[in-house]
Protein backbone atom coordinates (compact mmCIF):
# COMPACT_ATOMS: atom_id res chain seq x y z
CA UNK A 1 62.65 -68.94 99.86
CA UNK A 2 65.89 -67.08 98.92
CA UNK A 3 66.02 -63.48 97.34
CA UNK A 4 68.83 -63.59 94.77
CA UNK A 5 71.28 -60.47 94.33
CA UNK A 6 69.50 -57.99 91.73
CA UNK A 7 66.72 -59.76 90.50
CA UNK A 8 64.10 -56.82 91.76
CA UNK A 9 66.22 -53.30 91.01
CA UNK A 10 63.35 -52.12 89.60
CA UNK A 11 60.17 -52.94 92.27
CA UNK A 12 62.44 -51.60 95.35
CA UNK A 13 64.43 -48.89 94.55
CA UNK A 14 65.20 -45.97 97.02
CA UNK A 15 65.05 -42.36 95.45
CA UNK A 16 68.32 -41.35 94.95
CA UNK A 17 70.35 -44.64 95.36
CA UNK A 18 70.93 -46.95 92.31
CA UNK A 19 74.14 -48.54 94.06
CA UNK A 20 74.60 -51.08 96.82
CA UNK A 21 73.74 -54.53 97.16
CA UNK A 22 70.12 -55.57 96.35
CA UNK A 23 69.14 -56.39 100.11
CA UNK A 24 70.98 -53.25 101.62
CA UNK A 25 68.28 -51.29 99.32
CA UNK A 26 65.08 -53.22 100.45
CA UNK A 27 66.07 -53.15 104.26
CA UNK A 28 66.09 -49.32 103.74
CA UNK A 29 62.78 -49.44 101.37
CA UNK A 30 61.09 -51.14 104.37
CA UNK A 31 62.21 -49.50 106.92
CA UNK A 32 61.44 -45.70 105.20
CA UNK A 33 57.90 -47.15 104.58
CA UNK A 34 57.49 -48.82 108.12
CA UNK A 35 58.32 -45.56 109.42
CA UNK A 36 56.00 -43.22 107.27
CA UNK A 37 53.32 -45.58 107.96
CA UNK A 38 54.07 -47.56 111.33
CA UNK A 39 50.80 -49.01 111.56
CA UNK A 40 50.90 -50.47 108.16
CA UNK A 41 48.27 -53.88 108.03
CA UNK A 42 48.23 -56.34 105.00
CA UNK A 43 45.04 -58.13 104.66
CA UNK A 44 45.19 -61.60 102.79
CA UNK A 45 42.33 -61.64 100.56
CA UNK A 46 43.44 -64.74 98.79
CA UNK A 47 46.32 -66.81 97.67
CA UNK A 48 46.64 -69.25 94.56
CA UNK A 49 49.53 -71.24 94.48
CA UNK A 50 50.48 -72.89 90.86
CA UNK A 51 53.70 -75.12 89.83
CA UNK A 52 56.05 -71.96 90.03
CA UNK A 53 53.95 -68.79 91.07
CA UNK A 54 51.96 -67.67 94.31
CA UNK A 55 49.29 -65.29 93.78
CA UNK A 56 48.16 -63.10 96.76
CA UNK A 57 45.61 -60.13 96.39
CA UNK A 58 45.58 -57.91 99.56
CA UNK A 59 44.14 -54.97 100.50
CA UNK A 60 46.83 -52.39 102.31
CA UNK A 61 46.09 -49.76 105.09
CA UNK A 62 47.80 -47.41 107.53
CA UNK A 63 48.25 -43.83 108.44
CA UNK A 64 50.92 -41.18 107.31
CA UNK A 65 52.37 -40.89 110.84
CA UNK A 66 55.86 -40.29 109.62
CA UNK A 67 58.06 -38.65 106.91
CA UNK A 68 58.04 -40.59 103.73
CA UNK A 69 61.32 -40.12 102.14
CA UNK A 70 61.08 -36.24 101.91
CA UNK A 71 56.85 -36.13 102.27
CA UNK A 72 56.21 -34.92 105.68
CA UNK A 73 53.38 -36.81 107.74
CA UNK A 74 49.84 -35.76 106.83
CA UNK A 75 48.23 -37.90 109.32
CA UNK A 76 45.95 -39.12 105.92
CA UNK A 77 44.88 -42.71 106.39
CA UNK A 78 45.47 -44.98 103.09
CA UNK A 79 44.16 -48.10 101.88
CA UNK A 80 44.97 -49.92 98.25
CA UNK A 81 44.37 -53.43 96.93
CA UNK A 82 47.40 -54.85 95.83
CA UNK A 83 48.48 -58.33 93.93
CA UNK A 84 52.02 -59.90 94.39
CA UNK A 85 53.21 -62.62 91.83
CA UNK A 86 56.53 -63.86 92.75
CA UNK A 87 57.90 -66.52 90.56
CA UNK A 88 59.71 -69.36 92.70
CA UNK A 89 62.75 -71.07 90.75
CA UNK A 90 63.29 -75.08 90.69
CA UNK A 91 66.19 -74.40 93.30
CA UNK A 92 63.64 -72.73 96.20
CA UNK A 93 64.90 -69.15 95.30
CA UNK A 94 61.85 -66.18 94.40
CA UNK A 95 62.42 -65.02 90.61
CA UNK A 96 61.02 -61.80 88.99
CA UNK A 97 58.19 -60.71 90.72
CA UNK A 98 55.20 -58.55 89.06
């Protein structure tokens, strides 16, 4: 699966940076999160797979152990359910995503 250029510059964005290439953005999106929470676990509940979609519902949890863009750790422990829907193109490459 391939991401293509600027097909997500609303799902990743980095406070304060609208410019640079659409990867540059999500390496730095992952990493700030990865830091703020470094033990951060993702739980497959379940995934549906259809002609052009993949369905997963997760549950998400980890520990504020880091600074968060400009939140300083709290030490707070977090937990969320959360669905991903990417949409995979005829070519292989991951469309819009909800």
């Amino acid at each position: 699966m391939q991401f293509k250029e600027g097909q997500f510059p609303k799902l990743y964005e980095v406070p304060g940076s609208k410019e640079g290439r659409f990867i540059d953005r999500l390496v730095i999106s992952i990493f700030s999160l990865r830091t703020a929470f470094p033990n951060l676990y993702y739980e497959e509940l379940e995934i549906i797979a259809s002609e052009n979609e993949v369905i997963s519902t997760l549950i998400v949890t980890g520990e504020h152990l880091g600074n968060f863009f400009v939140i300083p750790p709290t030490g707070r422990k977090i937990a969320y359910q959360a669905i991903q829907i990417p949409r995979i193109g005829n070519d292989g490459t991951q469309g819009n995503s909800r």
